[in-house]
PDB file of N, CA and C in Angstrom:
ATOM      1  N   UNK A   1     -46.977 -31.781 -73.043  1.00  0.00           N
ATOM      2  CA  UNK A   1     -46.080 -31.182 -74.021  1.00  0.00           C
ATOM      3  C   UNK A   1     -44.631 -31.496 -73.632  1.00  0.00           C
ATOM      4  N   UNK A   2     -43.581 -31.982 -74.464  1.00  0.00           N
ATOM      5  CA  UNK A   2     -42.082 -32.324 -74.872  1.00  0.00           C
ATOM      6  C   UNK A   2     -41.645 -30.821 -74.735  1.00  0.00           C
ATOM      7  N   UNK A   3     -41.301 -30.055 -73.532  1.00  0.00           N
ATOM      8  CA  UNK A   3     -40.862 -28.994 -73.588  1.00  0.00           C
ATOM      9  C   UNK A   3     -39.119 -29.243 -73.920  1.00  0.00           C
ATOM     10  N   UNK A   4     -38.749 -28.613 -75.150  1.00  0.00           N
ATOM     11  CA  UNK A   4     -37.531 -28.761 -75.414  1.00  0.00           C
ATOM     12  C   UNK A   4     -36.496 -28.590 -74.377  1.00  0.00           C
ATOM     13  N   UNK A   5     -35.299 -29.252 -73.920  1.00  0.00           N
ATOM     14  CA  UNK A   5     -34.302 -28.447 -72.996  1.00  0.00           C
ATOM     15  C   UNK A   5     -32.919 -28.155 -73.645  1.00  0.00           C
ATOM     16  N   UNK A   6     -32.351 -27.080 -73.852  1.00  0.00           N
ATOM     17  CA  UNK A   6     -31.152 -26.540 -74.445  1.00  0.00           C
ATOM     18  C   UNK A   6     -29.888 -27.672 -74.599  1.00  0.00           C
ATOM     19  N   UNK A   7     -28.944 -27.838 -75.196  1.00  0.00           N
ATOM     20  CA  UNK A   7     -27.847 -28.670 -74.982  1.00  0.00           C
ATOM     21  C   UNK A   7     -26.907 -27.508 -74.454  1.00  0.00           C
ATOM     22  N   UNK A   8     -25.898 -28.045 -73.578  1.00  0.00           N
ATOM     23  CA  UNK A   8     -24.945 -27.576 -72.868  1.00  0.00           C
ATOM     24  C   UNK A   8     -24.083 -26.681 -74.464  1.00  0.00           C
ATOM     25  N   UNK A   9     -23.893 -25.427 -74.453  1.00  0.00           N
ATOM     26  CA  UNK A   9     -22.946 -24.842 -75.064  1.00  0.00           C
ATOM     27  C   UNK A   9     -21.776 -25.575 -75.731  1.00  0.00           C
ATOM     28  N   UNK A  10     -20.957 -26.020 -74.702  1.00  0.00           N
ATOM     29  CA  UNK A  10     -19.902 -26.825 -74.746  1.00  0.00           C
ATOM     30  C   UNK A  10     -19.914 -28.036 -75.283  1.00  0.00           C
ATOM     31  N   UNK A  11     -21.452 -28.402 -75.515  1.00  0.00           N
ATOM     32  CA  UNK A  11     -21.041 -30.444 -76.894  1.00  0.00           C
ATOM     33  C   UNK A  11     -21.209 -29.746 -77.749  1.00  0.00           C
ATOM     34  N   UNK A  12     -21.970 -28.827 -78.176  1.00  0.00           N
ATOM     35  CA  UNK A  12     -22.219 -28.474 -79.809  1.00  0.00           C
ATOM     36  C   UNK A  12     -20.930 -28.571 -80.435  1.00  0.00           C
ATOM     37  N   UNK A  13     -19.882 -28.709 -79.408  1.00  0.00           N
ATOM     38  CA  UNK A  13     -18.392 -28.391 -80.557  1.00  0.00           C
ATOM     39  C   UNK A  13     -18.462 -30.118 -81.084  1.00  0.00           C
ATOM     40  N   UNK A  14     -19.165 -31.076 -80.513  1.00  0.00           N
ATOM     41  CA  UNK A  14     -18.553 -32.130 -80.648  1.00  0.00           C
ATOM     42  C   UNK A  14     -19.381 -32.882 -81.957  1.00  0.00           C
ATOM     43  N   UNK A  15     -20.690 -32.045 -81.848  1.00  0.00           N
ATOM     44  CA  UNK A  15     -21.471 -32.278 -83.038  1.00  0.00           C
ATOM     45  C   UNK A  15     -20.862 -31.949 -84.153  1.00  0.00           C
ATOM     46  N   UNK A  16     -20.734 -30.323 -84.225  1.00  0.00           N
ATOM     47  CA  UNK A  16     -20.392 -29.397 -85.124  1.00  0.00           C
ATOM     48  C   UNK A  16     -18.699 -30.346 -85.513  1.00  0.00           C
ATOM     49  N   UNK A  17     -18.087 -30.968 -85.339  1.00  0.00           N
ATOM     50  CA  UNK A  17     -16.820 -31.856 -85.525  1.00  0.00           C
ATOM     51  C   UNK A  17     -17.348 -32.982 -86.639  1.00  0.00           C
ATOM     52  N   UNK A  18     -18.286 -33.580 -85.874  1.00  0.00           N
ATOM     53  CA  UNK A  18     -18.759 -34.897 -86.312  1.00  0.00           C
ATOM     54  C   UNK A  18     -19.457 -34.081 -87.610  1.00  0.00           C
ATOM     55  N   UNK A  19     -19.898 -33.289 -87.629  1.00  0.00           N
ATOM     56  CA  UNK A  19     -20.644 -33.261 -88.819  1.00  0.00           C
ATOM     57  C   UNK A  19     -19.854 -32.828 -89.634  1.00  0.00           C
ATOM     58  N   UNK A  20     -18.504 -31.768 -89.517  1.00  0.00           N
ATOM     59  CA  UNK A  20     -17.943 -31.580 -90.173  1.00  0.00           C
ATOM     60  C   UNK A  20     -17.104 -32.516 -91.340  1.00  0.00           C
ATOM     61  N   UNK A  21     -16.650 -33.595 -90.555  1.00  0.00           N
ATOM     62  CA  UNK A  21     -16.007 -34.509 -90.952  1.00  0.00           C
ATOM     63  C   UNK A  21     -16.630 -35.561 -91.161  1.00  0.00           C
ATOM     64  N   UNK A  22     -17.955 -35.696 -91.129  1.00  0.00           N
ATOM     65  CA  UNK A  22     -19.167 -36.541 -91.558  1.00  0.00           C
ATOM     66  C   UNK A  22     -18.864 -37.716 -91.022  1.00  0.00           C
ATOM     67  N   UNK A  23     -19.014 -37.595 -89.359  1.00  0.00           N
ATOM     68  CA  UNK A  23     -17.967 -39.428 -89.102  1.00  0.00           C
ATOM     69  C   UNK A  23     -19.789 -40.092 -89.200  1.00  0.00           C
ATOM     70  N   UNK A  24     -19.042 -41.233 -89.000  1.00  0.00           N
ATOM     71  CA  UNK A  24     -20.305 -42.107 -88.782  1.00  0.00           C
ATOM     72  C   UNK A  24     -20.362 -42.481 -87.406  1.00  0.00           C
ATOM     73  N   UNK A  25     -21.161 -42.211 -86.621  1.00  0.00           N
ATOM     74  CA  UNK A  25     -21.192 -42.361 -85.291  1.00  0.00           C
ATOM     75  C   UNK A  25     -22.575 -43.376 -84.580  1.00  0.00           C
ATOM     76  N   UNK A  26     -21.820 -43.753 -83.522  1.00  0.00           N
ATOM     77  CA  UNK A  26     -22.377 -44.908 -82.472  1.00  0.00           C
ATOM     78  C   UNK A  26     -23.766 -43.800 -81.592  1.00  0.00           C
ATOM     79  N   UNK A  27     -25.015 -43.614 -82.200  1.00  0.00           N
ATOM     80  CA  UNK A  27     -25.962 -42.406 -81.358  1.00  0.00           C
ATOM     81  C   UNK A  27     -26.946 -43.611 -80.634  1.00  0.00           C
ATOM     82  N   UNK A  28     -26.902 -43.160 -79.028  1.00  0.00           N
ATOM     83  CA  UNK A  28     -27.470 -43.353 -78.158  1.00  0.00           C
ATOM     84  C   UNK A  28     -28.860 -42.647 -77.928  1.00  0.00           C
ATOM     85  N   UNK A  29     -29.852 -42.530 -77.881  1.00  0.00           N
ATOM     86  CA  UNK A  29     -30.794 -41.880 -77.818  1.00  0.00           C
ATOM     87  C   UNK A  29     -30.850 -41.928 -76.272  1.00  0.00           C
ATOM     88  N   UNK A  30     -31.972 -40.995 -75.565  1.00  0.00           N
ATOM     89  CA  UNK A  30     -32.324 -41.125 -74.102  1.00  0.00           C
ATOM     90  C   UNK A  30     -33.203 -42.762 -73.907  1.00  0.00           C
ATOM     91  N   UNK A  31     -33.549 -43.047 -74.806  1.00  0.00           N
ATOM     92  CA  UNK A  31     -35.175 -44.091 -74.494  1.00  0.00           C
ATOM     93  C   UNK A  31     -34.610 -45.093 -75.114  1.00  0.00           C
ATOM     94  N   UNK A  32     -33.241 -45.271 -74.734  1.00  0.00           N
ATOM     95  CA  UNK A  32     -32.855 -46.939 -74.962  1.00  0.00           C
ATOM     96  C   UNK A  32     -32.127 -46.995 -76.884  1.00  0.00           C
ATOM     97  N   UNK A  33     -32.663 -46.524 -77.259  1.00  0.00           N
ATOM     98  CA  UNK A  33     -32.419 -46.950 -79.050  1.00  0.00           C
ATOM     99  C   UNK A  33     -31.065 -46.568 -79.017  1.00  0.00           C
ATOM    100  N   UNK A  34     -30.127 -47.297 -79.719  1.00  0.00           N
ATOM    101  CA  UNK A  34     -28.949 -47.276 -79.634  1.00  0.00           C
ATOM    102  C   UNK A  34     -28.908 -47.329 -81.405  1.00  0.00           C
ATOM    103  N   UNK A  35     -28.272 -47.060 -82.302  1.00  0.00           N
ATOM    104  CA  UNK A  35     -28.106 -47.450 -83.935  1.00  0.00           C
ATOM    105  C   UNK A  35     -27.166 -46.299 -84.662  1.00  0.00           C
ATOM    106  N   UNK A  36     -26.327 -46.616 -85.649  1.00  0.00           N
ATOM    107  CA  UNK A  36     -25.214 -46.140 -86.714  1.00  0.00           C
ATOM    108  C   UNK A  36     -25.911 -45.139 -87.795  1.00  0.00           C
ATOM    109  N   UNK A  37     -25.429 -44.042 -87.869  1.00  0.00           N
ATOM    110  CA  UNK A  37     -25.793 -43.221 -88.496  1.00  0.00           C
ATOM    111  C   UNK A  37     -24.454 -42.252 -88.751  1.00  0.00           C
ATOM    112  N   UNK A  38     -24.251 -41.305 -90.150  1.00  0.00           N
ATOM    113  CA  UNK A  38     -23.301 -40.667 -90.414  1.00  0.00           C
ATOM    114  C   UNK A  38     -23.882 -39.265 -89.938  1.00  0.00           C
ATOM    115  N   UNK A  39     -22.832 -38.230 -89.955  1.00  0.00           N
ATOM    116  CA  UNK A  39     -23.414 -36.898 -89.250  1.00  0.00           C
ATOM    117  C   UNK A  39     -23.607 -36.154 -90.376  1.00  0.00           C
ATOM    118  N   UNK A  40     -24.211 -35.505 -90.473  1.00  0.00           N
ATOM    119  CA  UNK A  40     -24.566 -34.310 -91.838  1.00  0.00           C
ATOM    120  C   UNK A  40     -24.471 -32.788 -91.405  1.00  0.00           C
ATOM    121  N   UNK A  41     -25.451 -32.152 -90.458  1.00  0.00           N
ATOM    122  CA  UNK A  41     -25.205 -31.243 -89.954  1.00  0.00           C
ATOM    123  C   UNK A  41     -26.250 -30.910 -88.930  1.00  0.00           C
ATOM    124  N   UNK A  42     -26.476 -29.635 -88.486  1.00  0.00           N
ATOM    125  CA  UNK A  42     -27.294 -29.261 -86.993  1.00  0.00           C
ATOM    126  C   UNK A  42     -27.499 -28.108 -87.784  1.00  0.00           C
ATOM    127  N   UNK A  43     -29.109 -28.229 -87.081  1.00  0.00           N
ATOM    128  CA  UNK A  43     -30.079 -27.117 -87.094  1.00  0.00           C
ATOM    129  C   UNK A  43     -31.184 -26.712 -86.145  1.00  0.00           C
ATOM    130  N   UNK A  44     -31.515 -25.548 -86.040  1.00  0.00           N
ATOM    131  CA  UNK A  44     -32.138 -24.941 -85.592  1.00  0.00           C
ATOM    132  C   UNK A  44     -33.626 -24.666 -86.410  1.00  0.00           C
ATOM    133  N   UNK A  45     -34.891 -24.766 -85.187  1.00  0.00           N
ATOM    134  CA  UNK A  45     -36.108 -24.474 -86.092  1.00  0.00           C
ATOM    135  C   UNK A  45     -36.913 -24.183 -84.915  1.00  0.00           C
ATOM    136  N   UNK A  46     -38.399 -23.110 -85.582  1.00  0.00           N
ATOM    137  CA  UNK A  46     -39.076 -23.222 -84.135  1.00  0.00           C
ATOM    138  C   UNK A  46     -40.392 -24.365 -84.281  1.00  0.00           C
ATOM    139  N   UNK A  47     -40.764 -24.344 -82.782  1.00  0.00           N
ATOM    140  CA  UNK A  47     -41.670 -25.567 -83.069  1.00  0.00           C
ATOM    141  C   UNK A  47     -43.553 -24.978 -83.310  1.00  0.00           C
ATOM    142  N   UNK A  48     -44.364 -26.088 -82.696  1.00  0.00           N
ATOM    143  CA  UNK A  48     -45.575 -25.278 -83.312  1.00  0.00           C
ATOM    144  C   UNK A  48     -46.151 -24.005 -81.943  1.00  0.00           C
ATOM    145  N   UNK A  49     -45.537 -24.286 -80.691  1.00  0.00           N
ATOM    146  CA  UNK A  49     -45.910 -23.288 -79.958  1.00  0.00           C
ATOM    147  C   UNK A  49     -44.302 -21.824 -80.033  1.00  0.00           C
ATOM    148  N   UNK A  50     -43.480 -21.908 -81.454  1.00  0.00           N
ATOM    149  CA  UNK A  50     -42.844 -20.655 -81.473  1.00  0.00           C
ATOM    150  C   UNK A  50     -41.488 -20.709 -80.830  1.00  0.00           C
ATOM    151  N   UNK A  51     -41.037 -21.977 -80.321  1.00  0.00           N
ATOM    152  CA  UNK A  51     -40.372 -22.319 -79.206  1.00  0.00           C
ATOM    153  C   UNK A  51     -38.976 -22.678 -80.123  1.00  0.00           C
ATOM    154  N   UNK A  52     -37.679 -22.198 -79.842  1.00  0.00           N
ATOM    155  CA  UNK A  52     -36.936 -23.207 -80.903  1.00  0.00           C
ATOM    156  C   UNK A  52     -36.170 -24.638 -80.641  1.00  0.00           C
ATOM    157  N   UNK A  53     -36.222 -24.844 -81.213  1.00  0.00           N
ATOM    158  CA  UNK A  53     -35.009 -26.228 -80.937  1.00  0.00           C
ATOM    159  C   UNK A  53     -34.065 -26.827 -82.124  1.00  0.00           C
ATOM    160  N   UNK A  54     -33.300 -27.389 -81.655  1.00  0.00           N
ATOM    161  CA  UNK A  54     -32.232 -27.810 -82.116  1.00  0.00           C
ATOM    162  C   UNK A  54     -32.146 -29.457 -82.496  1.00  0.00           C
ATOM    163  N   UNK A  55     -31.322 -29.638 -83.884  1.00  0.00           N
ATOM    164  CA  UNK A  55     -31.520 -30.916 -84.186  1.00  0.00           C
ATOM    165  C   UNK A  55     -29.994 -31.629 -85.008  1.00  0.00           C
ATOM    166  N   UNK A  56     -30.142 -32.653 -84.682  1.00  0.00           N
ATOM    167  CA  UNK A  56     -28.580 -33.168 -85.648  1.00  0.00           C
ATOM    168  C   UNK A  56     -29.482 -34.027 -86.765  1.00  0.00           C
ATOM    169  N   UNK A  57     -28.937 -33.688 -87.933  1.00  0.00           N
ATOM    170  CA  UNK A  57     -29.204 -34.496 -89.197  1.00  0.00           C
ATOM    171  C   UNK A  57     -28.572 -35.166 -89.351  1.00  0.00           C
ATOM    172  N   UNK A  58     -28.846 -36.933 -89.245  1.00  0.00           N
ATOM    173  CA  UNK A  58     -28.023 -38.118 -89.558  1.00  0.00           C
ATOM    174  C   UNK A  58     -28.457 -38.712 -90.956  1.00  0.00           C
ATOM    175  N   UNK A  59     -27.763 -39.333 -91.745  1.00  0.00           N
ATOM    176  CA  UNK A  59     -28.485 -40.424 -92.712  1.00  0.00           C
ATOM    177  C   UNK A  59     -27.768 -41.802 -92.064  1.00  0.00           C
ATOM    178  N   UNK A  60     -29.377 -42.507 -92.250  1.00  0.00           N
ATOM    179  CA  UNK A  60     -29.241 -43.786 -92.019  1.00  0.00           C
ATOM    180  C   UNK A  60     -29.480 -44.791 -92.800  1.00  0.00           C
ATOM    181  N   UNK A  61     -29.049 -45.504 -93.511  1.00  0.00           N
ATOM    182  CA  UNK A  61     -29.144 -46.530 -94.403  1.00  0.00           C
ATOM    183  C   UNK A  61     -30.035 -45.873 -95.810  1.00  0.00           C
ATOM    184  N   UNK A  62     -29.257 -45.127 -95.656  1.00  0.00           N
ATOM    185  CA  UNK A  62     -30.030 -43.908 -97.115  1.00  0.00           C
ATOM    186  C   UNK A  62     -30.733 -42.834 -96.808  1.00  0.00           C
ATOM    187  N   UNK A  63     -30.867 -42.736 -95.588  1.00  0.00           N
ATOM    188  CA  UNK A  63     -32.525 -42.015 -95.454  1.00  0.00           C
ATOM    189  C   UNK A  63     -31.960 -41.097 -94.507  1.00  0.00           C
ATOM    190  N   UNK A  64     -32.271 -39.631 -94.383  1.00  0.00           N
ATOM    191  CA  UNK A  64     -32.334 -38.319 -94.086  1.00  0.00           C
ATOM    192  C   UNK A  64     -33.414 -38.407 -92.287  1.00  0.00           C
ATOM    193  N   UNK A  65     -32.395 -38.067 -91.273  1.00  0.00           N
ATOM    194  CA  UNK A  65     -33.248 -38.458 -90.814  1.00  0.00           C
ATOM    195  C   UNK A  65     -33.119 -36.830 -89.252  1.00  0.00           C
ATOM    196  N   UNK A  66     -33.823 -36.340 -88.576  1.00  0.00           N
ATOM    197  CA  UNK A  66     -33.591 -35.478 -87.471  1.00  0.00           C
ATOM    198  C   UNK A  66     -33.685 -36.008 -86.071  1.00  0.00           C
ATOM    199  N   UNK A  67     -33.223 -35.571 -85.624  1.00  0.00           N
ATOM    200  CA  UNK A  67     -33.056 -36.599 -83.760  1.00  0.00           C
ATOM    201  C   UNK A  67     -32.790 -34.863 -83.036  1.00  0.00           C
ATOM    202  N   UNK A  68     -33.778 -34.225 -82.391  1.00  0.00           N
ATOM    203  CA  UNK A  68     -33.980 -33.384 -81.590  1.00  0.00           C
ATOM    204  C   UNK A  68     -32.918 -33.584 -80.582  1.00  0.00           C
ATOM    205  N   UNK A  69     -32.067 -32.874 -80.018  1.00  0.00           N
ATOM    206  CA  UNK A  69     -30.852 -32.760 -79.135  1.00  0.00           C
ATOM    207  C   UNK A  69     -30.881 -33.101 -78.276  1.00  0.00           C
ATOM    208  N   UNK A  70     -31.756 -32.319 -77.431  1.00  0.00           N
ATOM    209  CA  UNK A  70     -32.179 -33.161 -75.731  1.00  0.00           C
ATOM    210  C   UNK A  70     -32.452 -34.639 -76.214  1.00  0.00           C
ATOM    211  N   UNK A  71     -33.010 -35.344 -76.967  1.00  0.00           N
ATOM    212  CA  UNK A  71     -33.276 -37.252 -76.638  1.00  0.00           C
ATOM    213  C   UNK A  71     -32.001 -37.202 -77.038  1.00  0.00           C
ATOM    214  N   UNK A  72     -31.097 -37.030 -77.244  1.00  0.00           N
ATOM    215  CA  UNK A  72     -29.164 -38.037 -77.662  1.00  0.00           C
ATOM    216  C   UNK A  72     -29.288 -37.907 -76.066  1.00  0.00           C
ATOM    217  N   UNK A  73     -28.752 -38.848 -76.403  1.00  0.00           N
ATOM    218  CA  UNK A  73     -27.719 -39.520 -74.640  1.00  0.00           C
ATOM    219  C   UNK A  73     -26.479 -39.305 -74.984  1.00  0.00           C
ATOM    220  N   UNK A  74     -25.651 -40.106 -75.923  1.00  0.00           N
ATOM    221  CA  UNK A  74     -24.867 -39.822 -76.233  1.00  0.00           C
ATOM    222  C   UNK A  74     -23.712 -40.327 -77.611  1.00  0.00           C
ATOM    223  N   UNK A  75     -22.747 -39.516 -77.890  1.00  0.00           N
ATOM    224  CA  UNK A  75     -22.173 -39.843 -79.579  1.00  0.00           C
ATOM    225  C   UNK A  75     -20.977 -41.109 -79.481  1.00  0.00           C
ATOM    226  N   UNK A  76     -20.478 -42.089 -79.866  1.00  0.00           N
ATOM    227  CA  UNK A  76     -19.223 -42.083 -80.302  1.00  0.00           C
ATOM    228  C   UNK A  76     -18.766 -42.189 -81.749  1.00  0.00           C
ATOM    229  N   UNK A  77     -18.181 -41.378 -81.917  1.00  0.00           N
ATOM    230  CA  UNK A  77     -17.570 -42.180 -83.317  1.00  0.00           C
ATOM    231  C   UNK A  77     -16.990 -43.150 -83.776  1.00  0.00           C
ATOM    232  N   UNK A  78     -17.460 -44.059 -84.950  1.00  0.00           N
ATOM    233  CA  UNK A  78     -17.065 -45.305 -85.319  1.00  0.00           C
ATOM    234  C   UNK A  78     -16.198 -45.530 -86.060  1.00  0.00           C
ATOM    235  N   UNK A  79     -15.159 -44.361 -85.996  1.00  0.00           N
ATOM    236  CA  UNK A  79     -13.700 -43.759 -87.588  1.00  0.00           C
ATOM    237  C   UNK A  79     -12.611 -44.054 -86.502  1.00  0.00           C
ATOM    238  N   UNK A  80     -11.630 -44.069 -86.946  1.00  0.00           N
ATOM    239  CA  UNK A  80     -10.469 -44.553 -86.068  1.00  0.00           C
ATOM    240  C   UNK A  80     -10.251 -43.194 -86.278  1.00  0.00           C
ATOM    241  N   UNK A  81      -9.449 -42.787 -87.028  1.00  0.00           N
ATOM    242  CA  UNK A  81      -9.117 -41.430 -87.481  1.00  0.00           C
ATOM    243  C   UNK A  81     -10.046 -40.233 -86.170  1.00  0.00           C
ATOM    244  N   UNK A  82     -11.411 -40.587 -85.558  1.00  0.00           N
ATOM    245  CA  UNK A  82     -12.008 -39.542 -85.156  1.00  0.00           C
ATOM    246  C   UNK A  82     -10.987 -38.511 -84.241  1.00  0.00           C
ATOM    247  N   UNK A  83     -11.920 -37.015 -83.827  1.00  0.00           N
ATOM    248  CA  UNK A  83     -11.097 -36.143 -82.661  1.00  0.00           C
ATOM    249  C   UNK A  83     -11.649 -36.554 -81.371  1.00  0.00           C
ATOM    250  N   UNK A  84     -12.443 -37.146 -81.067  1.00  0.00           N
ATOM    251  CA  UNK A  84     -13.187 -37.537 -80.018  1.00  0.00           C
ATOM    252  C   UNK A  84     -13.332 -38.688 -79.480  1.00  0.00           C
ATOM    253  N   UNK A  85     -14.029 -39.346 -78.268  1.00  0.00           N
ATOM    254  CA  UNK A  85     -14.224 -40.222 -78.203  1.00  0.00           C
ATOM    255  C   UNK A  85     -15.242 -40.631 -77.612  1.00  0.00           C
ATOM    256  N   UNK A  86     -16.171 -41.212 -77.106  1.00  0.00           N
ATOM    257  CA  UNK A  86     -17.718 -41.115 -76.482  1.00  0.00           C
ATOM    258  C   UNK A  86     -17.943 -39.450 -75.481  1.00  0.00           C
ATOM    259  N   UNK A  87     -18.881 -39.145 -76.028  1.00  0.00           N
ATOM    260  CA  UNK A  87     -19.499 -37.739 -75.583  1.00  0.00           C
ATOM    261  C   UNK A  87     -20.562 -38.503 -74.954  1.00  0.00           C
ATOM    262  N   UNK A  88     -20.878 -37.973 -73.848  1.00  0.00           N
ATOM    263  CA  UNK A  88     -22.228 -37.720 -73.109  1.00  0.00           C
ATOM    264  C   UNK A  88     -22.961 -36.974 -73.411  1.00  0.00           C
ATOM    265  N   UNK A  89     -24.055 -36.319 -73.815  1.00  0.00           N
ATOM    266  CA  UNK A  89     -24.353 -35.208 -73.979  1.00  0.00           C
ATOM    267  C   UNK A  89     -25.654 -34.855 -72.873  1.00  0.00           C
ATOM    268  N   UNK A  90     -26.577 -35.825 -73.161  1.00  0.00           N
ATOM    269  CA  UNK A  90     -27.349 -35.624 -71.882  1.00  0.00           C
ATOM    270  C   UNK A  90     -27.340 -36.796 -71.266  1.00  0.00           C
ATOM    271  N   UNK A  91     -27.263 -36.762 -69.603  1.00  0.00           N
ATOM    272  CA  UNK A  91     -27.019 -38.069 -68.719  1.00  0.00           C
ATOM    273  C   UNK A  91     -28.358 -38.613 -68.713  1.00  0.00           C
ATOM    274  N   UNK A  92     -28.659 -40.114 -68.207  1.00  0.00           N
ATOM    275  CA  UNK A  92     -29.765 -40.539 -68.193  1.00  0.00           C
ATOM    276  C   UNK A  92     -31.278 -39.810 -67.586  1.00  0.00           C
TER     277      UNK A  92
END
């Protein structure tokens, strides 16, 4: 079992940004996949053993897509304009 692990308090601000302002961002996954996606928003759900976790909603080339928190490695945004600039979120 993929026991979920929490994200640090402190990136959610960087999500909750990106999604606000819907950048389109550079997402790193943990397992290598690297690919462009815009931010939409973050949610919360529980899973099938009751457990909750957390997720960022990207669209990618049209398509609606969820990426569970713990697999991001990490964000940058691809807007000049952004507030940020590469986030880590979880280290390798």
């Amino acid at each position: 079992m993929d026991v979920y692990q929490p994200l640090h308090c402190d990136l959610h601000d960087y999500l909750e940004i990106a999604c606000t302002y819907r950048y389109g961002l550079r997402i790193e996954l943990r397992n290598g996949l690297v690919f462009e996606a815009a931010a939409v928003t973050t949610h919360t759900r529980r899973n099938a053993q009751g457990n909750l976790e957390e997720f960022l909603e990207v669209q990618v080339e049209g398509a609606s897509r969820e990426l569970r928190l713990d697999r991001l490695r990490a964000i940058t945004p691809v807007v000049a304009e952004a507030r940020f600039g590469r986030v880590v979120l979880n280290p390798a």
